[in-house]
Protein backbone atom coordinates (compact mmCIF):
# COMPACT_ATOMS: atom_id res chain seq x y z
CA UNK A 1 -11.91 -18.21 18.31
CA UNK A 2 -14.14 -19.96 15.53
CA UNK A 3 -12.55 -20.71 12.48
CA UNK A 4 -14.17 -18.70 10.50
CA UNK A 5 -11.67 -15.58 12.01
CA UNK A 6 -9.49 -17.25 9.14
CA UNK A 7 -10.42 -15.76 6.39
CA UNK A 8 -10.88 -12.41 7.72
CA UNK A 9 -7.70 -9.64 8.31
CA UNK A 10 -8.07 -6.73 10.23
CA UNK A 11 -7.15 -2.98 9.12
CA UNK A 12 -5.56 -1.21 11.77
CA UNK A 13 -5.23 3.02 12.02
CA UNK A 14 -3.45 4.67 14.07
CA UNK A 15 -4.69 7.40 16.17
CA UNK A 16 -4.50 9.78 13.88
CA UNK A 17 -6.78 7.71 11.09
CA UNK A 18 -3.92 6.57 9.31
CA UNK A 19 -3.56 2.99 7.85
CA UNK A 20 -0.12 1.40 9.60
CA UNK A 21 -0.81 -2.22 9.72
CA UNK A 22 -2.71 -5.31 9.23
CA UNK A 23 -3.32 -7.68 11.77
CA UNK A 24 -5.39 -11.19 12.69
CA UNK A 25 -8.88 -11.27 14.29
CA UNK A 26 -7.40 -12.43 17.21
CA UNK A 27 -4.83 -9.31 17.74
CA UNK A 28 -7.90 -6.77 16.65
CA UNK A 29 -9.53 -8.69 19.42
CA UNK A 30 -7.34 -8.87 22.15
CA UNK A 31 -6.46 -4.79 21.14
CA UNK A 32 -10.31 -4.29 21.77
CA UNK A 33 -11.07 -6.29 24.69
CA UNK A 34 -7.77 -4.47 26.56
CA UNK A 35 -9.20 -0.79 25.76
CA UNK A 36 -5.92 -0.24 23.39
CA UNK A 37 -8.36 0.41 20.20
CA UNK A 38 -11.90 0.72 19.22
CA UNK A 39 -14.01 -0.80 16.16
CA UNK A 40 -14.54 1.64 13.30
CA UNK A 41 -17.49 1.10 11.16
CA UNK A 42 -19.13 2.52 8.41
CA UNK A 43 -23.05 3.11 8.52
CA UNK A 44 -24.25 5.40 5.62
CA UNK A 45 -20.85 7.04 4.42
CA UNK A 46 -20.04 7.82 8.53
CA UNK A 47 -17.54 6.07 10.18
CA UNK A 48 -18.07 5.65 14.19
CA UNK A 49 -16.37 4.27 16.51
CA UNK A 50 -17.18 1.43 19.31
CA UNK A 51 -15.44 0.25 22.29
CA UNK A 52 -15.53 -3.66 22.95
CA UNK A 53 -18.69 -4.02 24.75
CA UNK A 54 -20.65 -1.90 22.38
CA UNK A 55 -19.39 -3.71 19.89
CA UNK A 56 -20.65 -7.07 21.35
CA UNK A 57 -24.45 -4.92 21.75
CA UNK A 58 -24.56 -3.77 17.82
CA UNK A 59 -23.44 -7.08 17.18
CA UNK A 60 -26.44 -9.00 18.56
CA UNK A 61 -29.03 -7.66 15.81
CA UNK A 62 -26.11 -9.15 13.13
CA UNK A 63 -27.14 -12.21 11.65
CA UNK A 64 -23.88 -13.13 9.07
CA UNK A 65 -21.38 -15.43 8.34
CA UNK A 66 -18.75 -13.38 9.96
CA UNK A 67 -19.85 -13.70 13.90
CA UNK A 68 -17.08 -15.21 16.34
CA UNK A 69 -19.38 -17.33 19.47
CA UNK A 70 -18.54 -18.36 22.45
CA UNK A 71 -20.20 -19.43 25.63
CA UNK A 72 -20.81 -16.00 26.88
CA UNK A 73 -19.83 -13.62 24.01
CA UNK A 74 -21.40 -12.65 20.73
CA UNK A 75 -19.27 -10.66 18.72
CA UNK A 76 -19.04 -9.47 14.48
CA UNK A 77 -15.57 -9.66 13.29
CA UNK A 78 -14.54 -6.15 13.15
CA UNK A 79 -13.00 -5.13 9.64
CA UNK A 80 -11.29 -1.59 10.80
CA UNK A 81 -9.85 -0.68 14.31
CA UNK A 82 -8.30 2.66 15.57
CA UNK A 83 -5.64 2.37 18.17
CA UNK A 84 -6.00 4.96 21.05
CA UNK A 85 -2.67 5.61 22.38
CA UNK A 86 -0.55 5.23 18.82
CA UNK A 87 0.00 8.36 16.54
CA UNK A 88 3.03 7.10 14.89
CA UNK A 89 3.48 6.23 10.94
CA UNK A 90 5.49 3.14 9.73
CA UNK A 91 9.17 3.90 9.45
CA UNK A 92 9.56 3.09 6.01
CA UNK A 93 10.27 4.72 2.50
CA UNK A 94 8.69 4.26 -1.11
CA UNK A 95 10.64 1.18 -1.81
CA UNK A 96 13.32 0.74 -4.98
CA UNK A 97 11.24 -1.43 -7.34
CA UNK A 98 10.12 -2.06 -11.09
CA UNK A 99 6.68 -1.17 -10.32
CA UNK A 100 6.91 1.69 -8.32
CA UNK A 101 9.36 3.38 -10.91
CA UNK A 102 6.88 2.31 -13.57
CA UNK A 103 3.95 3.98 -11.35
CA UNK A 104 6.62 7.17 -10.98
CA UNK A 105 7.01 7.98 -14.39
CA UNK A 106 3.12 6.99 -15.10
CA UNK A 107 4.25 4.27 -17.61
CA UNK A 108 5.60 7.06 -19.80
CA UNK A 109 8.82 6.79 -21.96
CA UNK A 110 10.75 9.77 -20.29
CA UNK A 111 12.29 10.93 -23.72
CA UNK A 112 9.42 10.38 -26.18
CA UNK A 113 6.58 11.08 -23.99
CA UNK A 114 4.33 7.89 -24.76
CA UNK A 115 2.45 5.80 -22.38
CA UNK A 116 3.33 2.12 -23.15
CA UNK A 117 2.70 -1.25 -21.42
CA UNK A 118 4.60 -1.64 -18.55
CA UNK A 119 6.30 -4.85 -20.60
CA UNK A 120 7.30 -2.24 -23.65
CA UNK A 121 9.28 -0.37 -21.41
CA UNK A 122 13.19 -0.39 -20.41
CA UNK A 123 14.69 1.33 -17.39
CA UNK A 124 17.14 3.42 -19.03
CA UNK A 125 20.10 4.57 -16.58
CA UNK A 126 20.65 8.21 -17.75
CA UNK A 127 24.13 8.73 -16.68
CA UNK A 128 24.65 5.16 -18.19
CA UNK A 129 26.47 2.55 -15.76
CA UNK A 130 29.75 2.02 -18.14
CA UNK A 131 30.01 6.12 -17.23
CA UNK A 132 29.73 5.68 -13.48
CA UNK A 133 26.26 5.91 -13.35
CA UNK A 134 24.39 4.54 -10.69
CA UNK A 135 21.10 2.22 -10.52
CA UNK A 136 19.23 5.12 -7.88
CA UNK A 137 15.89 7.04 -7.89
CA UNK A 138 17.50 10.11 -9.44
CA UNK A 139 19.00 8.22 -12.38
CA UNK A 140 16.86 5.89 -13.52
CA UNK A 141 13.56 6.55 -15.85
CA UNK A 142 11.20 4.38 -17.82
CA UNK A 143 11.91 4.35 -21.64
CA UNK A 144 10.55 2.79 -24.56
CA UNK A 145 12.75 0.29 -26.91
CA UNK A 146 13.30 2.95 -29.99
CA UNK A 147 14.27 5.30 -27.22
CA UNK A 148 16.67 3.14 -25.44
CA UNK A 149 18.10 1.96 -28.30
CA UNK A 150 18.61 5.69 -29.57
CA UNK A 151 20.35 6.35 -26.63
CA UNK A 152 22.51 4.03 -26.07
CA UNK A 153 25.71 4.24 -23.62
CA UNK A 154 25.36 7.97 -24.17
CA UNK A 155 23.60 10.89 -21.65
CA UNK A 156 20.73 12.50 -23.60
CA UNK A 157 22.55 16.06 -23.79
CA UNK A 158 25.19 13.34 -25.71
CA UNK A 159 21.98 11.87 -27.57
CA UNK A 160 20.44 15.09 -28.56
CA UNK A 161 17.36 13.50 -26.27
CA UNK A 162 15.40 15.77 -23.71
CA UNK A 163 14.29 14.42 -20.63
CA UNK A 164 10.41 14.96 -20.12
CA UNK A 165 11.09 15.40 -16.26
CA UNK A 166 14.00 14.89 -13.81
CA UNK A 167 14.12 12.04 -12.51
CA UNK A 168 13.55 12.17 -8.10
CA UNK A 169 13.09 9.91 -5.33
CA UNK A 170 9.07 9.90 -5.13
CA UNK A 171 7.56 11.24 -2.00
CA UNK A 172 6.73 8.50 0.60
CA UNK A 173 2.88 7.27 0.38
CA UNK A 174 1.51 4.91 3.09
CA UNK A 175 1.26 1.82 0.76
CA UNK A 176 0.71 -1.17 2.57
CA UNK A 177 0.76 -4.68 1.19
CA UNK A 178 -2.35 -6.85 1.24
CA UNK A 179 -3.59 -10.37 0.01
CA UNK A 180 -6.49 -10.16 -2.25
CA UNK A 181 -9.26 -12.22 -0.92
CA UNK A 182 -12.08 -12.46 1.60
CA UNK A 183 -10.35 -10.43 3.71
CA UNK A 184 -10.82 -7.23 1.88
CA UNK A 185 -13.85 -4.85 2.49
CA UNK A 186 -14.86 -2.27 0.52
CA UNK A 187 -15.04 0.19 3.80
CA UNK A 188 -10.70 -0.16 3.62
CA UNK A 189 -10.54 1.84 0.39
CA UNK A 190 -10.92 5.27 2.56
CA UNK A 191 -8.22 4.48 4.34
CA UNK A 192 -5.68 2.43 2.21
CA UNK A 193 -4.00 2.47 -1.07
CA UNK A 194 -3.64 -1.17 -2.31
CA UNK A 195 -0.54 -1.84 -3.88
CA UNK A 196 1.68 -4.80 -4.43
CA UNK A 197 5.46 -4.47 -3.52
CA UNK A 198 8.20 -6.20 -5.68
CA UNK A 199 11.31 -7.31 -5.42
CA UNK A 200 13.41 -4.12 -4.54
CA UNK A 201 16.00 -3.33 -7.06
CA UNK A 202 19.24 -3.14 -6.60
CA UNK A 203 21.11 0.24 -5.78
CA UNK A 204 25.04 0.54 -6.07
């Protein structure tokens, strides 16, 4: 493989068109040259799909930056694949974090109803913790300073506060996490929602 495969990831989609993974030029690769998965590419808004030798055809009229030689093979680094025999979704959940609690509540203080910057706002435990209350989807919401202060170590029935909505676990979404760079082409965005995880925080 030329070096060049190095700056270059791979979105992968199940069989189903679903965004599950990233993976290296050289897995996308092998995946294709097996039979396992087929190139996806975009040509006018219409995605099609190629096996490994009609990929190596198209790629002969590409002249770019992004070709992989070798004594008999010419072949354009693929950007999307679609695995044939894989319907499955990753086995994971929205995870716990400052971020995706922030992206939950839409930046909004939960009592006074303002959108703030996400570094203006508390995480206010609404059965608070010196009660018993636990550091978990369904109590925990964004809050401003004034409001968090207002509140206290009290609930908001205590506070005379309203909650703007119940705090729940957030449905799960297919985030996957990916390194801004070269890598990323603008074809992914049909198929992936960019997001950064965080460090998970903690539940009791």
């Amino acid at each position: 493989m030329s070096a060049v495969t190095a700056d270059y990831n791979v979105l992968v989609l199940n069989r189903l068109w679903q965004a599950v993974n990233i993976c290296s030029v050289e897995r996308a690769m092998a995946l294709l040259y097996t039979g396992h998965a087929q190139v996806v590419y975009e040509d006018g808004g219409a995605f099609n799909t190629f096996s490994f030798r009609e990929w190596c055809d198209l790629s002969e009229a590409h002249d770019g930056d992004d070709i992989i030689r070798s004594i008999t093979v010419r072949i354009r680094i693929p950007r999307i694949i679609v695995l044939l025999f894989f319907d499955r979704m990753p086995n994971k959940e929205v995870k716990f974090t400052r971020n995706n609690l922030f992206e939950r509540d839409k930046n909004t203080c939960q009592y006074c109803g303002v959108k703030f910057e996400r570094k203006d706002l508390n995480i206010d435990h609404v059965v608070p913790r010196q009660r018993g209350g636990r550091t978990t989807w369904t109590n925990v919401v964004c809050s401003c300073v004034p409001c968090n202060r207002r509140k206290g170590s009290r609930t908001p029935e205590e506070a005379r506060m309203r909650l703007i909505r119940e705090p729940r676990k957030p449905r799960w979404r297919p985030f996957i996490e990916i390194k801004f760079g070269k890598s990323i082409d603008h074809s992914w965005r049909h198929f992936v929602d960019l997001a950064y995880w965080n460090v998970e925080l903690g539940q009791d």
